[in-house]
N, C-alpha and C. Protein backbone atom coordinates (compact mmCIF):
# COMPACT_ATOMS: atom_id res chain seq x y z
N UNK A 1 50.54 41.36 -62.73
CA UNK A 1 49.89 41.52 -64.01
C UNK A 1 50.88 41.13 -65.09
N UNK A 2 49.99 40.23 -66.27
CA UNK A 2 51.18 39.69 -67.11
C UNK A 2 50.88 39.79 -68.17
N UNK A 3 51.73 40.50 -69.60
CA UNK A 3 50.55 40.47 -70.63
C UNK A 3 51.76 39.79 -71.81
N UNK A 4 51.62 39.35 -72.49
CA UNK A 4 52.07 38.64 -74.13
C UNK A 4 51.66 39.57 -75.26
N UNK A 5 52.79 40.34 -75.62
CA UNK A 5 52.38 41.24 -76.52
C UNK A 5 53.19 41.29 -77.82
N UNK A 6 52.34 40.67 -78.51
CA UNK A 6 53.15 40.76 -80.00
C UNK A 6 52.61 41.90 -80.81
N UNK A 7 53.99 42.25 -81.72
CA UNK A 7 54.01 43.22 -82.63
C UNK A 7 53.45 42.53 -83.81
N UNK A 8 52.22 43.29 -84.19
CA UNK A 8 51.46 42.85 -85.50
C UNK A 8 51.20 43.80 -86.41
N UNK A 9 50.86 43.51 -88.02
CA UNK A 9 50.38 43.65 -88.63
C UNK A 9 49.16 44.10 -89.11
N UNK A 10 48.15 43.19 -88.54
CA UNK A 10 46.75 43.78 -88.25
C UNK A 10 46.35 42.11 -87.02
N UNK A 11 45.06 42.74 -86.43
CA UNK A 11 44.34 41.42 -85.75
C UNK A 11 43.17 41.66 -85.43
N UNK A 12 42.38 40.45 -84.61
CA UNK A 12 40.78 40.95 -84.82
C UNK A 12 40.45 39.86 -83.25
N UNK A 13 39.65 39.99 -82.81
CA UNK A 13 38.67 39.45 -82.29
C UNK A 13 37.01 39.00 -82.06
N UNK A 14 36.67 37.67 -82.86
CA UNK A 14 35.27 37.39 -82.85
C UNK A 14 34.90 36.53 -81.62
N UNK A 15 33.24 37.21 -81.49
CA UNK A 15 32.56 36.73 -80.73
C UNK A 15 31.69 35.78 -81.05
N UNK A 16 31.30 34.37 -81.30
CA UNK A 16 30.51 34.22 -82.84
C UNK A 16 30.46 34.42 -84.30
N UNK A 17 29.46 35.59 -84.48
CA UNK A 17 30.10 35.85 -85.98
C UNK A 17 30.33 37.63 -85.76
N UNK A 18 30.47 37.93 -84.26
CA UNK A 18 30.60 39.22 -84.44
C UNK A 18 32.21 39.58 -84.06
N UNK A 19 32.60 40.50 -84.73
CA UNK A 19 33.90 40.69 -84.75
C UNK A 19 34.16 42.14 -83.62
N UNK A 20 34.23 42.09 -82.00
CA UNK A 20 34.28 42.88 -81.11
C UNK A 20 35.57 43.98 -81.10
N UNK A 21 36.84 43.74 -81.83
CA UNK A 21 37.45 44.75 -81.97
C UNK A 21 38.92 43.83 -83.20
N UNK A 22 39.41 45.25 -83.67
CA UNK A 22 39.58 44.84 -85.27
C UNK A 22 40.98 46.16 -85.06
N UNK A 23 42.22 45.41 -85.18
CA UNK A 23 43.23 46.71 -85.68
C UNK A 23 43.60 46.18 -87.09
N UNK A 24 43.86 47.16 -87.88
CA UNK A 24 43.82 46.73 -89.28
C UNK A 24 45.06 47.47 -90.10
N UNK A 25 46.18 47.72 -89.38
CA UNK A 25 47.29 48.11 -89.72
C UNK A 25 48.23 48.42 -88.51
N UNK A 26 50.07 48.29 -88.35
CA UNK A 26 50.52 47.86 -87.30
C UNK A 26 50.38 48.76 -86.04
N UNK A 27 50.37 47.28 -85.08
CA UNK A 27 49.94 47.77 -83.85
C UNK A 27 50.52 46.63 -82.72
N UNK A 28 49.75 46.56 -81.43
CA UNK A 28 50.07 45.36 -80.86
C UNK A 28 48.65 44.26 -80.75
N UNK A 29 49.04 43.42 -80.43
CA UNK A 29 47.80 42.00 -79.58
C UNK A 29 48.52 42.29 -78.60
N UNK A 30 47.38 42.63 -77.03
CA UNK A 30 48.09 42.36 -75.88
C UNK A 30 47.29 41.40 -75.29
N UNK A 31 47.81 39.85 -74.62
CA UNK A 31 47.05 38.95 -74.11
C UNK A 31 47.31 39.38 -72.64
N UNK A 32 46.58 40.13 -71.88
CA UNK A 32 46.27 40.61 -70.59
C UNK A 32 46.09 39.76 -69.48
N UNK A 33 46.89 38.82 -68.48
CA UNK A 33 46.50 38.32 -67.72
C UNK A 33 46.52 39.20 -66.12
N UNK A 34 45.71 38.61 -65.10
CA UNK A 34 45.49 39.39 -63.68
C UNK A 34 45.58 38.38 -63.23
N UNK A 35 46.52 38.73 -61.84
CA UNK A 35 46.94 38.08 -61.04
C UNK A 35 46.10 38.17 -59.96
N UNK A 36 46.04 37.50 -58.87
CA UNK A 36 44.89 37.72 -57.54
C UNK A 36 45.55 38.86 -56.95
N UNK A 37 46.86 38.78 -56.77
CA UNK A 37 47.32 39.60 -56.03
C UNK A 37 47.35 41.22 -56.67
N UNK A 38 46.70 41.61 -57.93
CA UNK A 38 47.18 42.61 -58.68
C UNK A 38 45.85 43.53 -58.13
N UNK A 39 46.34 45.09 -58.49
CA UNK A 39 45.10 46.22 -58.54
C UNK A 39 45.60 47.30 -59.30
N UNK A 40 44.64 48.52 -58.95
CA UNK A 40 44.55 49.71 -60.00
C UNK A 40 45.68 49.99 -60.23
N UNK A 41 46.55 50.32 -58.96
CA UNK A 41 48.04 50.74 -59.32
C UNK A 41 48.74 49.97 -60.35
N UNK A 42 48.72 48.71 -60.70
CA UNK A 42 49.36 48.17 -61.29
C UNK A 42 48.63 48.14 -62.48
N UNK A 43 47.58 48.63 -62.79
CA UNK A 43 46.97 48.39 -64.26
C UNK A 43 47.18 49.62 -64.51
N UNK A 44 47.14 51.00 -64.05
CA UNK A 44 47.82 52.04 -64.78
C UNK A 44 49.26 51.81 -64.99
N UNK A 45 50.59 50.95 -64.23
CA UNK A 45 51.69 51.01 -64.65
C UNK A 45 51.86 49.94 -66.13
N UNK A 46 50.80 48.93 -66.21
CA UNK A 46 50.88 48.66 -67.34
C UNK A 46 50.17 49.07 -68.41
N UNK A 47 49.28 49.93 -67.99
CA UNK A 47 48.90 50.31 -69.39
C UNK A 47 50.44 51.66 -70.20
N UNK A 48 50.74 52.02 -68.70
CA UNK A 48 52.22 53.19 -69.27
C UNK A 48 53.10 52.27 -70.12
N UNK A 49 52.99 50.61 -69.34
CA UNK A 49 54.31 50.30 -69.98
C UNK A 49 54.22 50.08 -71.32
N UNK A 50 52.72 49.35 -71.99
CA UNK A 50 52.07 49.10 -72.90
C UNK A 50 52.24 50.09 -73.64
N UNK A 51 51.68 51.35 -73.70
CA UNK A 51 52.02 52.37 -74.53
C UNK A 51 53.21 53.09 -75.02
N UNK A 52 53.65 52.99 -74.25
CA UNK A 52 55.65 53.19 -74.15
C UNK A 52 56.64 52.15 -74.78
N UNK A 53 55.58 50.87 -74.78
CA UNK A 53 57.21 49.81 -74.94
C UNK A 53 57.62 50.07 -76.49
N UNK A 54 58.82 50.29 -76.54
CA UNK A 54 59.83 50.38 -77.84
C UNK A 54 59.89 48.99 -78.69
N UNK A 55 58.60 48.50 -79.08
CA UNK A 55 58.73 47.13 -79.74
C UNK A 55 58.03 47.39 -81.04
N UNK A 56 57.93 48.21 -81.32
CA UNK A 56 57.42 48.84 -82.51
C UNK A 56 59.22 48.67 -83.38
N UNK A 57 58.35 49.19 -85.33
CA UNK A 57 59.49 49.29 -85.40
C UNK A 57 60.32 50.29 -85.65
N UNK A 58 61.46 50.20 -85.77
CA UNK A 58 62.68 50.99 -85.81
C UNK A 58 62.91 51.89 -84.12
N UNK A 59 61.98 50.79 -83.09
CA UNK A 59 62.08 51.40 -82.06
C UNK A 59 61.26 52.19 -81.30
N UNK A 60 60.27 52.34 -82.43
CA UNK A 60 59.23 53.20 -81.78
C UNK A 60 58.08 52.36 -80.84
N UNK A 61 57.37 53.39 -80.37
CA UNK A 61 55.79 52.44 -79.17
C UNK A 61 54.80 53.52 -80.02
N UNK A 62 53.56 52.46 -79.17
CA UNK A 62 52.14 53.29 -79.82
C UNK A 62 52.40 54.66 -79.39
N UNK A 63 53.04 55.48 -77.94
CA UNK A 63 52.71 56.40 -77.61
C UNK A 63 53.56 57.71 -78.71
N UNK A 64 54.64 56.90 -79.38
CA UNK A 64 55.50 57.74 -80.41
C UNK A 64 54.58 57.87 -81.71
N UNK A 65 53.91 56.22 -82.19
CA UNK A 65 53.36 56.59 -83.43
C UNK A 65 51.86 57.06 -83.67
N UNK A 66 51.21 56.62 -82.09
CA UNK A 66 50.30 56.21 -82.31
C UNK A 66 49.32 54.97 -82.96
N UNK A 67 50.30 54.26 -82.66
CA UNK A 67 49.41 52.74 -83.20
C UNK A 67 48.68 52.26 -82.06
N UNK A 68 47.86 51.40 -82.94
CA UNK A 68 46.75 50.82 -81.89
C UNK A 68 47.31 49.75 -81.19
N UNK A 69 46.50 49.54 -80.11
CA UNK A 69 46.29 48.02 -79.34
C UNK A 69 44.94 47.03 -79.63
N UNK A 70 45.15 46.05 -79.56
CA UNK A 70 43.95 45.31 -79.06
C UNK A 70 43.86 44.84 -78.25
N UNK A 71 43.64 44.82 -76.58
CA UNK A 71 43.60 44.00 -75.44
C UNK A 71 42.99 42.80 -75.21
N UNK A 72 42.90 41.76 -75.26
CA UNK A 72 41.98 40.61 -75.15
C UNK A 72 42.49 40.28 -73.42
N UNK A 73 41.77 39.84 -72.55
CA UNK A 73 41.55 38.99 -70.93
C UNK A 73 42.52 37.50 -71.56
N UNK A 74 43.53 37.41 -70.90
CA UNK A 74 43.54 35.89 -71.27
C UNK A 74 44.01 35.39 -69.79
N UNK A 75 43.11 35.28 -68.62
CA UNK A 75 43.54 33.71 -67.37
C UNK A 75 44.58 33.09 -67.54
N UNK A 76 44.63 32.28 -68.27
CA UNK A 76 45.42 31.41 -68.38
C UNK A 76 46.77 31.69 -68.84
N UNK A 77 47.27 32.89 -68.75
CA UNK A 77 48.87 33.36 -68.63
C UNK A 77 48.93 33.23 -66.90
N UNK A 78 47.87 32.69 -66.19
CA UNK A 78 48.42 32.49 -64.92
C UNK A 78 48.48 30.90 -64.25
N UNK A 79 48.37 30.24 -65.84
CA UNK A 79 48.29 28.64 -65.50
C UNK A 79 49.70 28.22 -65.01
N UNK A 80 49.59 27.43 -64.09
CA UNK A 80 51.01 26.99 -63.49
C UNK A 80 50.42 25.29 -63.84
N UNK A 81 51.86 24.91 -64.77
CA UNK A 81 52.27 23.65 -64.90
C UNK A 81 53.26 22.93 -64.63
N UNK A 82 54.04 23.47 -63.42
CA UNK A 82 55.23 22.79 -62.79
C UNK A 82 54.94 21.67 -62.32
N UNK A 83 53.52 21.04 -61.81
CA UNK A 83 53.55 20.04 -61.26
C UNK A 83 52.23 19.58 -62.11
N UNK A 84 52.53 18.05 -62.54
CA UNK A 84 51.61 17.15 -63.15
C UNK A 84 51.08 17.49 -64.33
N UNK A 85 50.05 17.25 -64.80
CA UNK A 85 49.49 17.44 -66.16
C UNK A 85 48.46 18.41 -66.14
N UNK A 86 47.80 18.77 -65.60
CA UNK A 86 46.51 19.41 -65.50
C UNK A 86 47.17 21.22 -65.05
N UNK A 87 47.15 22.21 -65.48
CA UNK A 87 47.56 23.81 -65.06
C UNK A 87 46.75 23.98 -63.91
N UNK A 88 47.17 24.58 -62.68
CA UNK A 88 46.67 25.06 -61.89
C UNK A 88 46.74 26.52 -61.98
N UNK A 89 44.76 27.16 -61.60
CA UNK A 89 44.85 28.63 -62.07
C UNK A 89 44.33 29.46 -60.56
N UNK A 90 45.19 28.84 -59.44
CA UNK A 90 44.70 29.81 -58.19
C UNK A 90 45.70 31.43 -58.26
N UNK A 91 46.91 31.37 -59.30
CA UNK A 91 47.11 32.39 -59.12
C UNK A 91 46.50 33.38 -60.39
N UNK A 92 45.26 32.87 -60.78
CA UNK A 92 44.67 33.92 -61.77
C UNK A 92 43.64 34.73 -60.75
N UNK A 93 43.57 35.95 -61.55
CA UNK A 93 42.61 36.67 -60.23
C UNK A 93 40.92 35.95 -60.77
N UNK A 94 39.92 36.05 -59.98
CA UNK A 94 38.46 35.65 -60.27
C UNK A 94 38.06 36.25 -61.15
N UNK A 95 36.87 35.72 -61.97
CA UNK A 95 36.44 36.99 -62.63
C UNK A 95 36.28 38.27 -62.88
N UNK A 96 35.30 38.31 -61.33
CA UNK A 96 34.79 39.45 -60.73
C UNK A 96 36.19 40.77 -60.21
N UNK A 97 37.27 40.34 -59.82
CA UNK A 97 38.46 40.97 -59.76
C UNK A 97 38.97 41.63 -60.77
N UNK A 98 39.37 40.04 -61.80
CA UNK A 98 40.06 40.83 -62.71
C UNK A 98 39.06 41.61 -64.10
N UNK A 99 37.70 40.99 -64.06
CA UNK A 99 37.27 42.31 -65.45
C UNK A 99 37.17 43.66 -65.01
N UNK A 100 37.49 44.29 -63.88
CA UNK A 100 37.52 45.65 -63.36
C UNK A 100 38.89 45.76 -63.67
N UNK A 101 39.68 45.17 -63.30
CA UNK A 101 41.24 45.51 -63.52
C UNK A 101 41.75 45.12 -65.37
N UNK A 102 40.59 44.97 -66.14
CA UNK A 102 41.45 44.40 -67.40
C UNK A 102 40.82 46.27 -68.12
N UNK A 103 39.45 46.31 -67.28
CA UNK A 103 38.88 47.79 -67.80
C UNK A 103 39.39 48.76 -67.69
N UNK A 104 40.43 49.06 -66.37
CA UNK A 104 41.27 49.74 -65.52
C UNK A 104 42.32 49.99 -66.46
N UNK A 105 43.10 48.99 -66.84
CA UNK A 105 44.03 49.00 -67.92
C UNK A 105 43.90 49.64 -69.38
N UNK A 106 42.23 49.67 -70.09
CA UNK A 106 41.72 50.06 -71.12
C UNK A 106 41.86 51.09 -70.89
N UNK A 107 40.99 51.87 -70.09
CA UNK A 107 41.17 53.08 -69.90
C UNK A 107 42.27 53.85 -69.51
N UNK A 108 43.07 53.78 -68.70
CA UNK A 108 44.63 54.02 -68.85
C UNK A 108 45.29 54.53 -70.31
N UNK A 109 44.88 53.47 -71.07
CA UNK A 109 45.73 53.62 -72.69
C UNK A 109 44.80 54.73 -73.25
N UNK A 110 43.46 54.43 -72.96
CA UNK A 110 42.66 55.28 -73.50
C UNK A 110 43.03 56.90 -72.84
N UNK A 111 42.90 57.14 -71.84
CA UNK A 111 43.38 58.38 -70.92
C UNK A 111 44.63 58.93 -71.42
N UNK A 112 45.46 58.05 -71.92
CA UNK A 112 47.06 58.30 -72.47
C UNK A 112 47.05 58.79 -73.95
N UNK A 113 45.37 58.75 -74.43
CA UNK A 113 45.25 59.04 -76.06
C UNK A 113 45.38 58.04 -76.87
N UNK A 114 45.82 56.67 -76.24
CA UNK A 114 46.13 55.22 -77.40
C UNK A 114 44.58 54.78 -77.57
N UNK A 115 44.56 54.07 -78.98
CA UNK A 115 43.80 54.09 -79.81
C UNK A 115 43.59 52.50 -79.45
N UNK A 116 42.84 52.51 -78.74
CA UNK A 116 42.62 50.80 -77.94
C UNK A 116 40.87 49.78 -78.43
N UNK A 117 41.76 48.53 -79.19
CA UNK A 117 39.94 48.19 -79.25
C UNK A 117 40.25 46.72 -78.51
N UNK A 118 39.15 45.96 -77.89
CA UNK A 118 39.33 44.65 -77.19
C UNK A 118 38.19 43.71 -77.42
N UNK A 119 38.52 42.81 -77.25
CA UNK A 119 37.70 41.70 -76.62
C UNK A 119 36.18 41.41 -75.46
N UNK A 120 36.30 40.71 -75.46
CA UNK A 120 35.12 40.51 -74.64
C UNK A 120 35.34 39.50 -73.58
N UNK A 121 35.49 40.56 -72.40
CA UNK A 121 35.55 39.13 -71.25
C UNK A 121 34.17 38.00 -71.06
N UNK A 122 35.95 36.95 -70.47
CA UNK A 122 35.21 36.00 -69.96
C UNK A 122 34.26 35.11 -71.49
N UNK A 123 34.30 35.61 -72.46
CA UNK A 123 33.78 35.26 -73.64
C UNK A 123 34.68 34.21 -74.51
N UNK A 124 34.02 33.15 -75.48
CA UNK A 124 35.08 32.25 -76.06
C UNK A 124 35.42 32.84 -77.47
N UNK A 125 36.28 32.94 -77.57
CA UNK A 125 36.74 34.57 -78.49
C UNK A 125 37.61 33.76 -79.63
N UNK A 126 37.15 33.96 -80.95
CA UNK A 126 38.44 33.74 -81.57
C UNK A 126 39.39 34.78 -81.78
N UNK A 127 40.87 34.68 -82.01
CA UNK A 127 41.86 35.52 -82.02
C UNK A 127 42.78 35.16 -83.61
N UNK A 128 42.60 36.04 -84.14
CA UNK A 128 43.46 36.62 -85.12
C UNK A 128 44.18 37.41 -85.48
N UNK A 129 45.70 37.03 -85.78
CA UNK A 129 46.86 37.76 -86.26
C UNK A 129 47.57 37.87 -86.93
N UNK A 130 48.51 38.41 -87.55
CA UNK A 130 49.23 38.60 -88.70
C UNK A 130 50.76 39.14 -87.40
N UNK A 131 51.15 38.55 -87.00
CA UNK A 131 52.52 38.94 -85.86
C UNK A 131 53.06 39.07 -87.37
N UNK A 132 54.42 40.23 -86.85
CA UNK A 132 55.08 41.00 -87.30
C UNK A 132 56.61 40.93 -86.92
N UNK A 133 56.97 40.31 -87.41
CA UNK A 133 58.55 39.68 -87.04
C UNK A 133 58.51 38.28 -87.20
N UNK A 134 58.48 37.37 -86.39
CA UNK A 134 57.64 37.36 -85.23
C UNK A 134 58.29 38.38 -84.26
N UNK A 135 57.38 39.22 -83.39
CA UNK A 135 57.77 39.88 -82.61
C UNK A 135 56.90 39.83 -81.35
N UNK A 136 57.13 38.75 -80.24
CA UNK A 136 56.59 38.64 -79.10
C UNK A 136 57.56 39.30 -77.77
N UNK A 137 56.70 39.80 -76.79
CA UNK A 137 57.75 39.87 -75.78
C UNK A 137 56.53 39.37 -74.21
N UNK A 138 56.87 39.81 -72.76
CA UNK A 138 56.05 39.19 -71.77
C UNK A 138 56.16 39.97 -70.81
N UNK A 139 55.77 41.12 -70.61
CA UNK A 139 55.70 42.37 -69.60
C UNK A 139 54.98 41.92 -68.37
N UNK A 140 55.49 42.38 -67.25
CA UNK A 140 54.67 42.10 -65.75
C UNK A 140 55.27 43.23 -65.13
N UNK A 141 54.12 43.57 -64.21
CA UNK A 141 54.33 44.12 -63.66
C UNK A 141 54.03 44.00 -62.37
């Protein structure tokens, strides 16, 4: 499991013209990818790590301040482009795999008390942010 999580400002996710989840003061964007090989165990250790990570600032995580997340599904943190032009995505998990394991992870943060809004799988989503530093980092677990 692999997620891209920048420290932001505020961010949003639309579906069309509907806007499916909205943090509006600092928090993180986590771009959530699933691996084939990944399961539950590993989506509760990242939702711990998610809530815990010290990338907040002056050091702090959501689970110190309570700031929000926004989770969005993003596949294609499992595109492999070592060879040729075109990404190969056999090590992304299937649909059907990973939207149980991206829900698995929601709830986790949610269970932990973090204040979590997301995306919409499998949906063509626009993504908006205001990153905060820039402050990116790339957690797996």
């Amino acid at each position: 499991m692999r997620a891209v999580v920048a420290r932001v400002t505020e961010a949003s996710v639309t579906v069309g013209d509907e806007v499916t989840g909205a943090i509006a003061e600092p928090g993180l964007l986590v771009l959530l990818g699933i691996h084939v090989d990944d399961d539950v165990t590993k989506a509760v250790t990242m939702a711990r790590k998610l809530h815990e990570a010290r990338i907040l600032r002056d050091e702090e995580s959501c689970a110190t301040t309570g700031a929000p997340l926004l989770v969005v599904s993003q596949f294609t943190l499992y595109g492999d482009t070592r060879k040729g032009r075109r990404p190969s995505w056999t090590a992304a998990a299937r649909p059907e795999a990973a939207e149980p394991l991206v829900e698995a992870v929601v709830a986790a943060l949610r269970e932990r008390g973090a204040r979590v809004e997301t995306g919409r799988f499998g949906a063509m989503m626009a993504v908006r942010s205001v990153n905060d530093g820039p402050f990116t980092v790339l957690l797996e677990v």
